[in-house]
PDB file of N, CA and C in Angstrom:
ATOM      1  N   UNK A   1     -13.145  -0.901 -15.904  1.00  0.00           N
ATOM      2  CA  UNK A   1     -12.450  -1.431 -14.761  1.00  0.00           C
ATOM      3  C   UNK A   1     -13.172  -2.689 -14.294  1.00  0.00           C
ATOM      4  N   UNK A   2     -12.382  -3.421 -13.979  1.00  0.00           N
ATOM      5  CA  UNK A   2     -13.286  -5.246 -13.818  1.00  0.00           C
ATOM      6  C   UNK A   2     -13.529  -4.851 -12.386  1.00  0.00           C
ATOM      7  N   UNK A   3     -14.946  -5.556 -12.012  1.00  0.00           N
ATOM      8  CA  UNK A   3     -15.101  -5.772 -10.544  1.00  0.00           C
ATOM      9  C   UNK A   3     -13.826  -6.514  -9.499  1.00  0.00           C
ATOM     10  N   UNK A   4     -13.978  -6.346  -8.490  1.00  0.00           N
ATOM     11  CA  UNK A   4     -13.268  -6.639  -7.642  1.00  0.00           C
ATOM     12  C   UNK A   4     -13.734  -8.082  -7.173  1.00  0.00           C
ATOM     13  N   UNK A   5     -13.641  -9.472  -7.451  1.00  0.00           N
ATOM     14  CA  UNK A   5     -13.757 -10.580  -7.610  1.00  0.00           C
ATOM     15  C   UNK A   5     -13.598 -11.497  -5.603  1.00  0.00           C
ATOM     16  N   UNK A   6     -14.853 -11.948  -5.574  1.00  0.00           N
ATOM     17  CA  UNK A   6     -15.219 -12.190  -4.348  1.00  0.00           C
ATOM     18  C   UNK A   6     -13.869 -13.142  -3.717  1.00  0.00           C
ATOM     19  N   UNK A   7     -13.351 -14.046  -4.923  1.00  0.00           N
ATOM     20  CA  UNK A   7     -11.939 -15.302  -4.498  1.00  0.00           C
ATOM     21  C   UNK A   7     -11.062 -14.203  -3.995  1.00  0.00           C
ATOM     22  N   UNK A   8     -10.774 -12.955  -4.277  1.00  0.00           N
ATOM     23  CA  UNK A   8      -9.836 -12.050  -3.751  1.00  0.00           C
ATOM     24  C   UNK A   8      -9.878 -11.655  -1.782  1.00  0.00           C
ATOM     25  N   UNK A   9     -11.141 -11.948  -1.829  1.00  0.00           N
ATOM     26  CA  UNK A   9     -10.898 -10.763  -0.318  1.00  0.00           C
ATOM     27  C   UNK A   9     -10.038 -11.265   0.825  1.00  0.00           C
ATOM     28  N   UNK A  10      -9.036 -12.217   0.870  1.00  0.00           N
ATOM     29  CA  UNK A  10      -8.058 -12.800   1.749  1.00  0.00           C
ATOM     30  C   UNK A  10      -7.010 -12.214   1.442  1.00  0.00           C
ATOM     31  N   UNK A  11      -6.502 -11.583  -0.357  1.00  0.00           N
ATOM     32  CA  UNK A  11      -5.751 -10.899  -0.322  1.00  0.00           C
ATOM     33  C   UNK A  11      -6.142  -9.254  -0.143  1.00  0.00           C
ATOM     34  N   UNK A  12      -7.227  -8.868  -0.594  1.00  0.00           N
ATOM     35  CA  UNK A  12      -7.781  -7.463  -0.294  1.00  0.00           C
ATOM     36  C   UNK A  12      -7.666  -7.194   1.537  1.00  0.00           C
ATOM     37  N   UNK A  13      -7.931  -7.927   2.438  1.00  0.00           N
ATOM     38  CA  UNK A  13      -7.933  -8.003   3.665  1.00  0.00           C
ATOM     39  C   UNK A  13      -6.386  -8.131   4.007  1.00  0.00           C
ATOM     40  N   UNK A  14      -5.648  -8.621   3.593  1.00  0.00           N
ATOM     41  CA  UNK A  14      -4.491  -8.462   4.039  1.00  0.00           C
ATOM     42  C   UNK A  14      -3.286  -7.495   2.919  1.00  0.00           C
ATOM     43  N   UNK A  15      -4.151  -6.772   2.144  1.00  0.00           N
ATOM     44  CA  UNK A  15      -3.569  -5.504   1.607  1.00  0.00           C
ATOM     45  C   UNK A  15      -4.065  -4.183   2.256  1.00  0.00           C
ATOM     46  N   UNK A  16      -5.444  -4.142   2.799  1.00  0.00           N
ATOM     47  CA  UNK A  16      -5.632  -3.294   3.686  1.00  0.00           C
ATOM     48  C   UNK A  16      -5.021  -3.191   5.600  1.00  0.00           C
ATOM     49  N   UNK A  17      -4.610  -4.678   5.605  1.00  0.00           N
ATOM     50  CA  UNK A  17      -3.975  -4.660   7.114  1.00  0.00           C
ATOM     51  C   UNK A  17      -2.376  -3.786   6.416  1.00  0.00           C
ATOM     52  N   UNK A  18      -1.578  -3.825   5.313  1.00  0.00           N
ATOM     53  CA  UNK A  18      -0.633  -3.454   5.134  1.00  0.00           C
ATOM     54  C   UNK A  18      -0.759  -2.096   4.992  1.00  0.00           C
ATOM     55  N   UNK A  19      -1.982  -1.767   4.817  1.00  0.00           N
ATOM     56  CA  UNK A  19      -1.730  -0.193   4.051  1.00  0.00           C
ATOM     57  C   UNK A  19      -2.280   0.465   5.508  1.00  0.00           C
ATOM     58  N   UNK A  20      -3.051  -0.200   6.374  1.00  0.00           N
ATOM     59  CA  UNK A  20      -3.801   0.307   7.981  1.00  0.00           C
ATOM     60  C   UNK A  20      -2.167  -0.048   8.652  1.00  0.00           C
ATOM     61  N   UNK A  21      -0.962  -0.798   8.740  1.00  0.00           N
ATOM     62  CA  UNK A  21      -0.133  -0.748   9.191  1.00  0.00           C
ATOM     63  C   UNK A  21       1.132   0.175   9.519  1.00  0.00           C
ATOM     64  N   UNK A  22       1.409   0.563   8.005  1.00  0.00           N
ATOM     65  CA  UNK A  22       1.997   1.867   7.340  1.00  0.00           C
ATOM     66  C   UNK A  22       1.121   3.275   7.593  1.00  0.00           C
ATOM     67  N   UNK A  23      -0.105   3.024   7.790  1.00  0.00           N
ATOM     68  CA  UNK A  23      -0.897   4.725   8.286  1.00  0.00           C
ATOM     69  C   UNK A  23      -0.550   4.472   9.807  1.00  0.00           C
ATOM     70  N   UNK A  24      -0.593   3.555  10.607  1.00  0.00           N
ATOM     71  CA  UNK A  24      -0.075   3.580  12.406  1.00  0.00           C
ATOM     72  C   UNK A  24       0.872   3.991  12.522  1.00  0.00           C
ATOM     73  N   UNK A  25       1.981   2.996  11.701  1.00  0.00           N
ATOM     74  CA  UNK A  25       3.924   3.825  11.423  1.00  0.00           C
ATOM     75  C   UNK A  25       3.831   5.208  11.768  1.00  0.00           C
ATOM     76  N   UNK A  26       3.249   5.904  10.184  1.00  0.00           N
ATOM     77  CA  UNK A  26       3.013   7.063  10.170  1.00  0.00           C
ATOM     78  C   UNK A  26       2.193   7.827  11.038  1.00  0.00           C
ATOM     79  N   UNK A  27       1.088   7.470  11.701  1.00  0.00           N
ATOM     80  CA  UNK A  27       0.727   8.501  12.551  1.00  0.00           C
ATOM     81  C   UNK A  27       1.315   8.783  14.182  1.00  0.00           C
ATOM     82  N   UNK A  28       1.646   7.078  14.458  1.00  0.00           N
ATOM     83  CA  UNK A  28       2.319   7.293  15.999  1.00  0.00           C
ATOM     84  C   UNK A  28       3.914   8.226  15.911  1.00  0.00           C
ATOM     85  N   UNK A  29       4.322   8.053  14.910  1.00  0.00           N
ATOM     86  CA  UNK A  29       5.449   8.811  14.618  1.00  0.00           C
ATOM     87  C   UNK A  29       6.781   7.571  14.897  1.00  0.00           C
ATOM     88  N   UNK A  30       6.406   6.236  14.931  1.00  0.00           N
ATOM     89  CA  UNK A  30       7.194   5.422  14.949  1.00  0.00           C
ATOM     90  C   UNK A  30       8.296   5.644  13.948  1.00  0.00           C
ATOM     91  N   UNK A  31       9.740   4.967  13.804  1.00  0.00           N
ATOM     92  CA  UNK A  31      10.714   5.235  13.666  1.00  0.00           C
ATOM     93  C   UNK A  31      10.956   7.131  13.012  1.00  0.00           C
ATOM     94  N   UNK A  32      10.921   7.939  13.342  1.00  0.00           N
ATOM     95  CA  UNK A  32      10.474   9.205  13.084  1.00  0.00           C
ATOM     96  C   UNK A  32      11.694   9.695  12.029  1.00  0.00           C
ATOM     97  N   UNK A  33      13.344   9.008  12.348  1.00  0.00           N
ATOM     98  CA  UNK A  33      13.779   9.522  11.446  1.00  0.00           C
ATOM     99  C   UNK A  33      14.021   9.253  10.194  1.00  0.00           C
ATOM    100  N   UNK A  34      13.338   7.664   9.960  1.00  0.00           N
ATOM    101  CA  UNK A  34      12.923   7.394   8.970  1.00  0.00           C
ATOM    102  C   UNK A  34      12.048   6.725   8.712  1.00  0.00           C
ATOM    103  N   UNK A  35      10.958   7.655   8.911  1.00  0.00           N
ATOM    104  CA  UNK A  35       9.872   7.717   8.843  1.00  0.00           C
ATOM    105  C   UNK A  35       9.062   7.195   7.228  1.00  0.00           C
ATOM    106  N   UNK A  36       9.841   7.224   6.316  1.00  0.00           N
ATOM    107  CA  UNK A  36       9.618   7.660   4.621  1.00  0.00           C
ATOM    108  C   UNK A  36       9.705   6.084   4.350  1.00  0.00           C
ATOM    109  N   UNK A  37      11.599   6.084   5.008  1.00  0.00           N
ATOM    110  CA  UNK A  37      11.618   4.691   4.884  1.00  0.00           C
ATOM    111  C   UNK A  37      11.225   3.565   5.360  1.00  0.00           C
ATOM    112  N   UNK A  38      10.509   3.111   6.561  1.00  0.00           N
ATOM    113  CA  UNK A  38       9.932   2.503   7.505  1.00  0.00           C
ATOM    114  C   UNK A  38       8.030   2.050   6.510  1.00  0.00           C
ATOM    115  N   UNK A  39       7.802   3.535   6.172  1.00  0.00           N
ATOM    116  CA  UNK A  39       6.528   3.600   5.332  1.00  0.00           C
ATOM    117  C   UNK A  39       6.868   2.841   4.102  1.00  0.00           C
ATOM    118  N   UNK A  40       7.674   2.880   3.369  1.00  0.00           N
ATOM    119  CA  UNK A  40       8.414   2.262   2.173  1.00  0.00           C
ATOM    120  C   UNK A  40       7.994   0.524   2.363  1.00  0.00           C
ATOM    121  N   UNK A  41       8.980   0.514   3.141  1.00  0.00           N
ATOM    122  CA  UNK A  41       9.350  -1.061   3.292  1.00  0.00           C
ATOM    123  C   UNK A  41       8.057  -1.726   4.011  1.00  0.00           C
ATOM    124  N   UNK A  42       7.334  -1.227   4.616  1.00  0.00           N
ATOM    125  CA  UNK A  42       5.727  -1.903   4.857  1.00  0.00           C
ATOM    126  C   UNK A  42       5.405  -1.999   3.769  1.00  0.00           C
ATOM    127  N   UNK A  43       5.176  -1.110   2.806  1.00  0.00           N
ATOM    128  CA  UNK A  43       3.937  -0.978   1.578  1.00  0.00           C
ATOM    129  C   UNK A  43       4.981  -1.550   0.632  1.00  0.00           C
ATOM    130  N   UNK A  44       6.065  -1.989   0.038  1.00  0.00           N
ATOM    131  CA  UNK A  44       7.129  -2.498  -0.411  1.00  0.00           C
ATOM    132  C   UNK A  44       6.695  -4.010  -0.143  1.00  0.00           C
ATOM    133  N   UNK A  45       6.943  -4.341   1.281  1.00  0.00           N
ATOM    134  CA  UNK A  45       6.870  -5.958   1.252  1.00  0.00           C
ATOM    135  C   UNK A  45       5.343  -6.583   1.239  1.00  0.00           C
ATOM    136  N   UNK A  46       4.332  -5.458   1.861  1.00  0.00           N
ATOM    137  CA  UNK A  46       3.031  -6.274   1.285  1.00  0.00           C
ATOM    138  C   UNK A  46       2.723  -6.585  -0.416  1.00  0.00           C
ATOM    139  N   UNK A  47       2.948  -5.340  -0.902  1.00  0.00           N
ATOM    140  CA  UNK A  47       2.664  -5.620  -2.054  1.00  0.00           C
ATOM    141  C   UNK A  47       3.354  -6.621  -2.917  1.00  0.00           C
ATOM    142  N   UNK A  48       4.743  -6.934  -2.530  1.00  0.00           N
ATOM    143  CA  UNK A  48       5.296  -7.817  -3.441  1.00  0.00           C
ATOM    144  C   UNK A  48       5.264  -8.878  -2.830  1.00  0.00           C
ATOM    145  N   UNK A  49       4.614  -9.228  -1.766  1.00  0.00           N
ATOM    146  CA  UNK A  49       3.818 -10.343  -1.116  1.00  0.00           C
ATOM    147  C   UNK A  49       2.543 -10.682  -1.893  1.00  0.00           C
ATOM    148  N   UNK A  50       2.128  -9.947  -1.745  1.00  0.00           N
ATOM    149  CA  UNK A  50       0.645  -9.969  -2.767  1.00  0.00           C
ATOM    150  C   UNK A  50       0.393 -10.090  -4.100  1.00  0.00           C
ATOM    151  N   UNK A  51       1.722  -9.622  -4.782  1.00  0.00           N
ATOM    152  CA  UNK A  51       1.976  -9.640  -5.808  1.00  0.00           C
ATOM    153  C   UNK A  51       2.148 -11.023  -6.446  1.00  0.00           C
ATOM    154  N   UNK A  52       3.007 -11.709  -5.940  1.00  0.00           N
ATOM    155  CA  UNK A  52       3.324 -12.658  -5.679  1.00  0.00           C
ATOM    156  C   UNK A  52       2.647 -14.221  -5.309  1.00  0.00           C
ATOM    157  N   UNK A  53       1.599 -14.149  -4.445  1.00  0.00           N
ATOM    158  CA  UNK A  53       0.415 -14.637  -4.485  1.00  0.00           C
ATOM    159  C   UNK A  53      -0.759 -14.659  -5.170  1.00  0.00           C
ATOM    160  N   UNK A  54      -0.642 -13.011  -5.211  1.00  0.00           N
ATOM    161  CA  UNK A  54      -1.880 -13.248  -6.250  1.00  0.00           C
ATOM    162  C   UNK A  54      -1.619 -12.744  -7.300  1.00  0.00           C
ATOM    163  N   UNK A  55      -0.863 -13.113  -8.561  1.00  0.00           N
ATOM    164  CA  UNK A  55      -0.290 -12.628  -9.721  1.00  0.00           C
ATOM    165  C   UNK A  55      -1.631 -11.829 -10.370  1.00  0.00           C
ATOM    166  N   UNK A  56      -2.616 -11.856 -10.398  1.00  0.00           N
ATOM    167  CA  UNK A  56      -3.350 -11.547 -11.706  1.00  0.00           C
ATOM    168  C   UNK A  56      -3.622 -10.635 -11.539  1.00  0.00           C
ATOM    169  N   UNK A  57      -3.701  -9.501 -10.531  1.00  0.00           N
ATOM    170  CA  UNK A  57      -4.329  -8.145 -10.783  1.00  0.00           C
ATOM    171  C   UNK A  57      -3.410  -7.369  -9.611  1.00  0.00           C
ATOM    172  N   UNK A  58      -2.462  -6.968 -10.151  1.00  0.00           N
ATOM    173  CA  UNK A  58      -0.991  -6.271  -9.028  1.00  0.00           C
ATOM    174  C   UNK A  58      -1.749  -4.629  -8.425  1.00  0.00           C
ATOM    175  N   UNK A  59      -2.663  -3.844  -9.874  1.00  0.00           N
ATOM    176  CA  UNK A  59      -2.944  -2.529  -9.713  1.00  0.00           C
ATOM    177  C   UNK A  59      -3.752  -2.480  -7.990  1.00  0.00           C
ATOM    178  N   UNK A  60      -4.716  -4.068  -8.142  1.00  0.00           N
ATOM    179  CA  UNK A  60      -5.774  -4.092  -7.129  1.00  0.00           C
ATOM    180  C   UNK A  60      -5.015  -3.696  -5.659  1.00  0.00           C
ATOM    181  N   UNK A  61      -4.031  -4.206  -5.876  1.00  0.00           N
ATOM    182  CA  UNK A  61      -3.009  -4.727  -4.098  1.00  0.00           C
ATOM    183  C   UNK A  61      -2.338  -3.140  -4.143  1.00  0.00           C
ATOM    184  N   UNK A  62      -1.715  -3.031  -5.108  1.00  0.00           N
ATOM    185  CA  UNK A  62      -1.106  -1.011  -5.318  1.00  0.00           C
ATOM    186  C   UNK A  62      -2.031  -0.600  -4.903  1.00  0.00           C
ATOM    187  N   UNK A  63      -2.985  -0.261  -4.837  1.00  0.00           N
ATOM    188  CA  UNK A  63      -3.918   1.047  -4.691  1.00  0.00           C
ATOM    189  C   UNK A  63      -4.164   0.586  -3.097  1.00  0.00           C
ATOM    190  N   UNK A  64      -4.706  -0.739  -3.082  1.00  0.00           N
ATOM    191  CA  UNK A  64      -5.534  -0.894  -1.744  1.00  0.00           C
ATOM    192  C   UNK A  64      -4.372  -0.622  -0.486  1.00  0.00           C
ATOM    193  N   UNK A  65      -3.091  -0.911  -0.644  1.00  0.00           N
ATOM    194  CA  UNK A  65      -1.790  -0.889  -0.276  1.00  0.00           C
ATOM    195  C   UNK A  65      -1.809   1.168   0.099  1.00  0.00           C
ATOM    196  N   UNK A  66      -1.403   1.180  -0.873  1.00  0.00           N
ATOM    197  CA  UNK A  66      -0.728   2.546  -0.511  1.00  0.00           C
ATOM    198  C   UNK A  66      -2.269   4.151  -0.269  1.00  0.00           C
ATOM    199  N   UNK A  67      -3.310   3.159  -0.048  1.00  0.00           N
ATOM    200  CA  UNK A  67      -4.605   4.356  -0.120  1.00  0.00           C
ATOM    201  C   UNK A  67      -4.591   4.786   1.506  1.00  0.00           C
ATOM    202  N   UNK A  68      -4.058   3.885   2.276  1.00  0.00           N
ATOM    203  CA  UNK A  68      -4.820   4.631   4.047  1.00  0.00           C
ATOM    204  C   UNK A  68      -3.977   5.079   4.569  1.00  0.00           C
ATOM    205  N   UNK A  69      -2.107   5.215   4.233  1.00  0.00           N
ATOM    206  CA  UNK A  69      -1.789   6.452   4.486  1.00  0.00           C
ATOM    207  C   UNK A  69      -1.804   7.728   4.772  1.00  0.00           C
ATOM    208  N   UNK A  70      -2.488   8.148   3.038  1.00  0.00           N
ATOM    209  CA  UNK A  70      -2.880   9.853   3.308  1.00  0.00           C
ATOM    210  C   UNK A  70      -4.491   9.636   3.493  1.00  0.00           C
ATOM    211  N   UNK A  71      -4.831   8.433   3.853  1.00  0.00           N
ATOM    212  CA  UNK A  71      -6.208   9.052   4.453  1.00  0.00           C
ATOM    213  C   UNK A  71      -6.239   9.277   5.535  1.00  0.00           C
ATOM    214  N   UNK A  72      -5.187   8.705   6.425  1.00  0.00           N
ATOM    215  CA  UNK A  72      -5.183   8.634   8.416  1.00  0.00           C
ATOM    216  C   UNK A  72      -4.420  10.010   8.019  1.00  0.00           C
ATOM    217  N   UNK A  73      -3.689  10.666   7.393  1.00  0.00           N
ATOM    218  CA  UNK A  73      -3.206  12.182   7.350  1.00  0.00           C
ATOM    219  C   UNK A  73      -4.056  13.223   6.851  1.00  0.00           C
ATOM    220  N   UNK A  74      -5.296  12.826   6.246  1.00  0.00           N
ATOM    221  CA  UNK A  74      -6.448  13.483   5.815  1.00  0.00           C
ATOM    222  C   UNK A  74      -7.424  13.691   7.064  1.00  0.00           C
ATOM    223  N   UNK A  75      -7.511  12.390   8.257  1.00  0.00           N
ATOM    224  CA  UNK A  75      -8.630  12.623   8.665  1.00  0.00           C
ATOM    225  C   UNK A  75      -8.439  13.240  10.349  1.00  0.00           C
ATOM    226  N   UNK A  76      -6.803  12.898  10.238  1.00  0.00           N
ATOM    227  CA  UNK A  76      -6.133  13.383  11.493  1.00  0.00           C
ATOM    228  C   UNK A  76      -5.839  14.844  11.134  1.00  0.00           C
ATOM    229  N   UNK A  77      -5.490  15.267  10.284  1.00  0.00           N
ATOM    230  CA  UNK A  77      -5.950  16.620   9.893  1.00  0.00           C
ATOM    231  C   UNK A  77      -7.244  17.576   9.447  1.00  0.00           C
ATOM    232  N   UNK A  78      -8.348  17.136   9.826  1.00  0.00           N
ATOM    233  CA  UNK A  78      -9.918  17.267   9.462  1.00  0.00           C
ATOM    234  C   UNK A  78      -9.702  17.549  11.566  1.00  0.00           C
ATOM    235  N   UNK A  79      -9.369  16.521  11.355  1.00  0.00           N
ATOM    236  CA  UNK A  79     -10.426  16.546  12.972  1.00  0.00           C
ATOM    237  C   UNK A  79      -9.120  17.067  14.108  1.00  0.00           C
ATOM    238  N   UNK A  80      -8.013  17.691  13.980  1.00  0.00           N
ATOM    239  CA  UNK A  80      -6.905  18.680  14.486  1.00  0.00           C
ATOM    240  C   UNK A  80      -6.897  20.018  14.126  1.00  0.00           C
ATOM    241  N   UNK A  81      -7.900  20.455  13.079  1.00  0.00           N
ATOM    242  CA  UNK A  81      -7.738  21.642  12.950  1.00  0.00           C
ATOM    243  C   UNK A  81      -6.483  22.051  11.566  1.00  0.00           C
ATOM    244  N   UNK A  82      -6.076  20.658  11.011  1.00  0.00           N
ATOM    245  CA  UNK A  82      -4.836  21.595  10.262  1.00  0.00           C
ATOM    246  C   UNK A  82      -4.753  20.859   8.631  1.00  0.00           C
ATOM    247  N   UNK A  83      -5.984  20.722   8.658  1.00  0.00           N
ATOM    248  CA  UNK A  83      -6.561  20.050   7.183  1.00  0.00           C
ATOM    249  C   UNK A  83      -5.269  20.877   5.858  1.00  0.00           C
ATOM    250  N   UNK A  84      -5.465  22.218   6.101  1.00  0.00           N
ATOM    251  CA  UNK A  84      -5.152  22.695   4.858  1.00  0.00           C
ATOM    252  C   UNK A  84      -3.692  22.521   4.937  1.00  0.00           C
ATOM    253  N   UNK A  85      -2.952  22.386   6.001  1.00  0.00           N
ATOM    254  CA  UNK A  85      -1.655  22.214   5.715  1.00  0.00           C
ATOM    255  C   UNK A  85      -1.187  20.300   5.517  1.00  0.00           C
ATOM    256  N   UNK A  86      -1.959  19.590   5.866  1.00  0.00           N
ATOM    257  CA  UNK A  86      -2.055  18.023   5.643  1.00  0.00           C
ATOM    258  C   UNK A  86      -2.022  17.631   4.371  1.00  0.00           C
ATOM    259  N   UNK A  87      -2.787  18.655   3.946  1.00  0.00           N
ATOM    260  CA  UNK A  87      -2.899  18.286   2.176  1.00  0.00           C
ATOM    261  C   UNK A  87      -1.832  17.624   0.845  1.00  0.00           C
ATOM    262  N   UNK A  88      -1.044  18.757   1.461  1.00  0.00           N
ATOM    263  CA  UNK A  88       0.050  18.655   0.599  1.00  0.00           C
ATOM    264  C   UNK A  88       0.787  17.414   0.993  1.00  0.00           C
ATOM    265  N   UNK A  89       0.994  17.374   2.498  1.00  0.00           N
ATOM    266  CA  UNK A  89       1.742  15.997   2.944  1.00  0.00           C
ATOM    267  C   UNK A  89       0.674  14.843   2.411  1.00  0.00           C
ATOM    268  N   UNK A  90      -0.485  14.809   2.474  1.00  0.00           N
ATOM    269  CA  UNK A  90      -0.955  13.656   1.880  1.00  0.00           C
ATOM    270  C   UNK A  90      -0.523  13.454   0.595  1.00  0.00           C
ATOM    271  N   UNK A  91      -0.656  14.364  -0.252  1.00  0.00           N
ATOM    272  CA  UNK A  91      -0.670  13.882  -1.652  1.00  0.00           C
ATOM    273  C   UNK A  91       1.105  13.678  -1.835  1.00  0.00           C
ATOM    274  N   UNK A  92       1.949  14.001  -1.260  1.00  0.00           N
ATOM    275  CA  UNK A  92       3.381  13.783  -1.498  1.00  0.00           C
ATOM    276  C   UNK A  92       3.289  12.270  -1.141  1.00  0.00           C
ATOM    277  N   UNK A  93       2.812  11.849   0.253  1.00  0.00           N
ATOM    278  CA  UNK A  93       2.856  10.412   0.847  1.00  0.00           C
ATOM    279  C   UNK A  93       2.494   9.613  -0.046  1.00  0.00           C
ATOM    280  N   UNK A  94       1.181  10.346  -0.606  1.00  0.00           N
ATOM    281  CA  UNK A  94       0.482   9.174  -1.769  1.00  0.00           C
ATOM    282  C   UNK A  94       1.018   8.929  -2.633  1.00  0.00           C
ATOM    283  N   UNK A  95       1.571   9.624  -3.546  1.00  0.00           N
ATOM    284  CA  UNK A  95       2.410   9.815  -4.588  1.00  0.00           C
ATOM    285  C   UNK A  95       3.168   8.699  -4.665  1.00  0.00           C
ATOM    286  N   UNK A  96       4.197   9.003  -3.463  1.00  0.00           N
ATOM    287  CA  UNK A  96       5.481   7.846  -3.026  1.00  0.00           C
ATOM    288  C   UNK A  96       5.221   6.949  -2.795  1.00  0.00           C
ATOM    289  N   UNK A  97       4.062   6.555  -1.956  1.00  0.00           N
ATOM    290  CA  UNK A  97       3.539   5.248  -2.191  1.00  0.00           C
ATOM    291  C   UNK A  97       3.201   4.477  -2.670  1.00  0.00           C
ATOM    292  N   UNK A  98       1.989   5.091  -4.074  1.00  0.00           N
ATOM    293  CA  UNK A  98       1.640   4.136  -4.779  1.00  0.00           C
ATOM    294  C   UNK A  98       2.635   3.952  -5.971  1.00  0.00           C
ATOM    295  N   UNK A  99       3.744   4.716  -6.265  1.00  0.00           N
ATOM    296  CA  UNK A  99       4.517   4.513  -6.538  1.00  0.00           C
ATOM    297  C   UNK A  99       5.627   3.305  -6.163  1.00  0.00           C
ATOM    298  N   UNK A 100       6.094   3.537  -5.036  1.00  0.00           N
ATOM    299  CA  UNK A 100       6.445   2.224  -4.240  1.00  0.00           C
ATOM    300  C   UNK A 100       5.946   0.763  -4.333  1.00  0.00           C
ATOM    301  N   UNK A 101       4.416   1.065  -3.887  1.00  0.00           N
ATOM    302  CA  UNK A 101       3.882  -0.434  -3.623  1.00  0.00           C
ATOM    303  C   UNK A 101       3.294  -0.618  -5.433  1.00  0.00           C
ATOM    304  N   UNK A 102       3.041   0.271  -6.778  1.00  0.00           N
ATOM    305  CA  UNK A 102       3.397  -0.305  -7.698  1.00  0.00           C
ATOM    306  C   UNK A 102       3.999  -0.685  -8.212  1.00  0.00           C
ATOM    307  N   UNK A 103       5.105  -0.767  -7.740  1.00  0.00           N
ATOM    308  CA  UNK A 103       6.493  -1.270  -8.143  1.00  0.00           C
ATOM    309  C   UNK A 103       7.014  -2.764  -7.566  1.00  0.00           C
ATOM    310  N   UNK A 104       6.185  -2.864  -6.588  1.00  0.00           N
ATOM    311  CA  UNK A 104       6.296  -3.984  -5.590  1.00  0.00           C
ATOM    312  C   UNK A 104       5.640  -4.962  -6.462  1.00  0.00           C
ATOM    313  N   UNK A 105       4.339  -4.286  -6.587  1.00  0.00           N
ATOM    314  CA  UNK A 105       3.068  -5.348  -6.945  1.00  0.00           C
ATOM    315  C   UNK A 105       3.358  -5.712  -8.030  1.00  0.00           C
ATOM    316  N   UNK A 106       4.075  -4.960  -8.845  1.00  0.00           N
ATOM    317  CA  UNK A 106       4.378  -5.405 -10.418  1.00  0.00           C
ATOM    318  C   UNK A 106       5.463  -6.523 -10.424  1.00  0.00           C
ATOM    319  N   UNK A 107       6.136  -6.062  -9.597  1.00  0.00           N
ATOM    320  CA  UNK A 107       7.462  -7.483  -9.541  1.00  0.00           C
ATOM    321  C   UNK A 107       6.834  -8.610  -9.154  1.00  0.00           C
ATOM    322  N   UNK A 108       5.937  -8.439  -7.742  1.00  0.00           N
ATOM    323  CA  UNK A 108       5.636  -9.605  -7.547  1.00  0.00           C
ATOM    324  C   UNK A 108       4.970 -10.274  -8.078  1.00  0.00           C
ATOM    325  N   UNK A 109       4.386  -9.696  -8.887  1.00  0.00           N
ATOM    326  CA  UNK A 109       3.212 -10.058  -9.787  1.00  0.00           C
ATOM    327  C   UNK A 109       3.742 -11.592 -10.714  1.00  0.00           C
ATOM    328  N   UNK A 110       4.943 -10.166 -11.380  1.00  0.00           N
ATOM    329  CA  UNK A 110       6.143 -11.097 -12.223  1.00  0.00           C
ATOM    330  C   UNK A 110       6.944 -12.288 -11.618  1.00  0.00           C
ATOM    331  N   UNK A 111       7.264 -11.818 -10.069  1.00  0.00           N
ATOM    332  CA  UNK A 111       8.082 -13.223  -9.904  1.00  0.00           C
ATOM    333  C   UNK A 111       7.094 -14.370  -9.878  1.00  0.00           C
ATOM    334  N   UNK A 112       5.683 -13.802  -9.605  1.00  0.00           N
ATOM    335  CA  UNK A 112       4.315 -15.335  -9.492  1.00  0.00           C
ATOM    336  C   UNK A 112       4.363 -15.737 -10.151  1.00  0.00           C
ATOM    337  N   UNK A 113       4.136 -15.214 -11.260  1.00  0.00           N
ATOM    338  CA  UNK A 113       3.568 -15.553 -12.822  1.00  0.00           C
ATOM    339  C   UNK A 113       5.389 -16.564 -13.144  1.00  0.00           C
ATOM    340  N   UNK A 114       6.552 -16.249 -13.098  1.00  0.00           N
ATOM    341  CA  UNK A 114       7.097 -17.189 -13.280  1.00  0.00           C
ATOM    342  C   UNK A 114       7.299 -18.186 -12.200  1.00  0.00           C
ATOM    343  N   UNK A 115       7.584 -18.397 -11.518  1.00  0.00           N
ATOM    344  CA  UNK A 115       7.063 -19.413 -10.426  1.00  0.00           C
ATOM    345  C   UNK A 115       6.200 -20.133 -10.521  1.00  0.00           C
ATOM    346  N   UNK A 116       4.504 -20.016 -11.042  1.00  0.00           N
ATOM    347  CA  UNK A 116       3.968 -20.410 -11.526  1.00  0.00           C
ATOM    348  C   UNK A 116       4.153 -21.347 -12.943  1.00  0.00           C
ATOM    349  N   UNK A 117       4.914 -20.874 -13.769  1.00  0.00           N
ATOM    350  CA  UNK A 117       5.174 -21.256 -15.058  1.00  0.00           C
ATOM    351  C   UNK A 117       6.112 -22.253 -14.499  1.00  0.00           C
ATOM    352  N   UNK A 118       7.176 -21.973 -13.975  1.00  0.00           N
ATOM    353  CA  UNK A 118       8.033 -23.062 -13.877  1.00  0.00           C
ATOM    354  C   UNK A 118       7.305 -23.999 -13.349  1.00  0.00           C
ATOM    355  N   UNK A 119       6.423 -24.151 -11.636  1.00  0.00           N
ATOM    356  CA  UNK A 119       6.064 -25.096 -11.440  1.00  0.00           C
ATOM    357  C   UNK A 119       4.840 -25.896 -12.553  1.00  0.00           C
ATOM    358  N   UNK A 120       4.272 -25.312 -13.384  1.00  0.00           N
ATOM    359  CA  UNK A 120       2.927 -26.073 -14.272  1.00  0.00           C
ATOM    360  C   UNK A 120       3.595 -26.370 -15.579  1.00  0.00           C
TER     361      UNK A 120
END
């Protein structure tokens, strides 16, 4: 696995404001009845923002993107008393997410990389 490359941390910093954005969604209970989808379309448009900008490494922006979800549901369940039933909702959230925002990051990746080509 390649290090995580120091020219990155403007996009690492603003893949973690996306993925700390989508864990607030989710924990204040903002739009509640769609809740899934609201989480979606945060981690959806950072990543293919990021993707997009920074074509060369999409996995980096996926992971960093869709990781603080089920951790604000990991740690709000540690410290509520209801860890063992959180679990499962974390790993479903995670699932869908990095699913999601790899899907993002990969397009955007792709629309950079041609965008790029066309303009050079």
């Amino acid at each position: 696995m390649p290090a995580l490359k120091q020219a990155d941390r403007p996009a690492q910093t603003l893949a973690i404001a996306f993925g700390l954005l989508a864990a607030y969604v989710e924990q204040a209970g903002l739009f509640s009845d769609h809740l899934a989808v609201a989480m979606g379309a945060i981690v959806l448009l950072g990543a293919v923002l990021l993707g997009v900008l920074w074509p060369r490494d999409p996995w980096q922006w996926a992971a960093l993107i869709a990781l603080w979800p089920p951790v604000a549901i990991l740690v709000r369940g540690a410290l509520g008393g209801t860890l063992a039933d959180d679990i499962t909702r974390a790993l479903g959230d995670g699932v869908y997410l990095l699913a999601v925002s790899g899907v993002g990051a990969l397009f955007g990746a792709a629309l950079g990389r041609g965008l790029a080509r066309r303009r050079g």
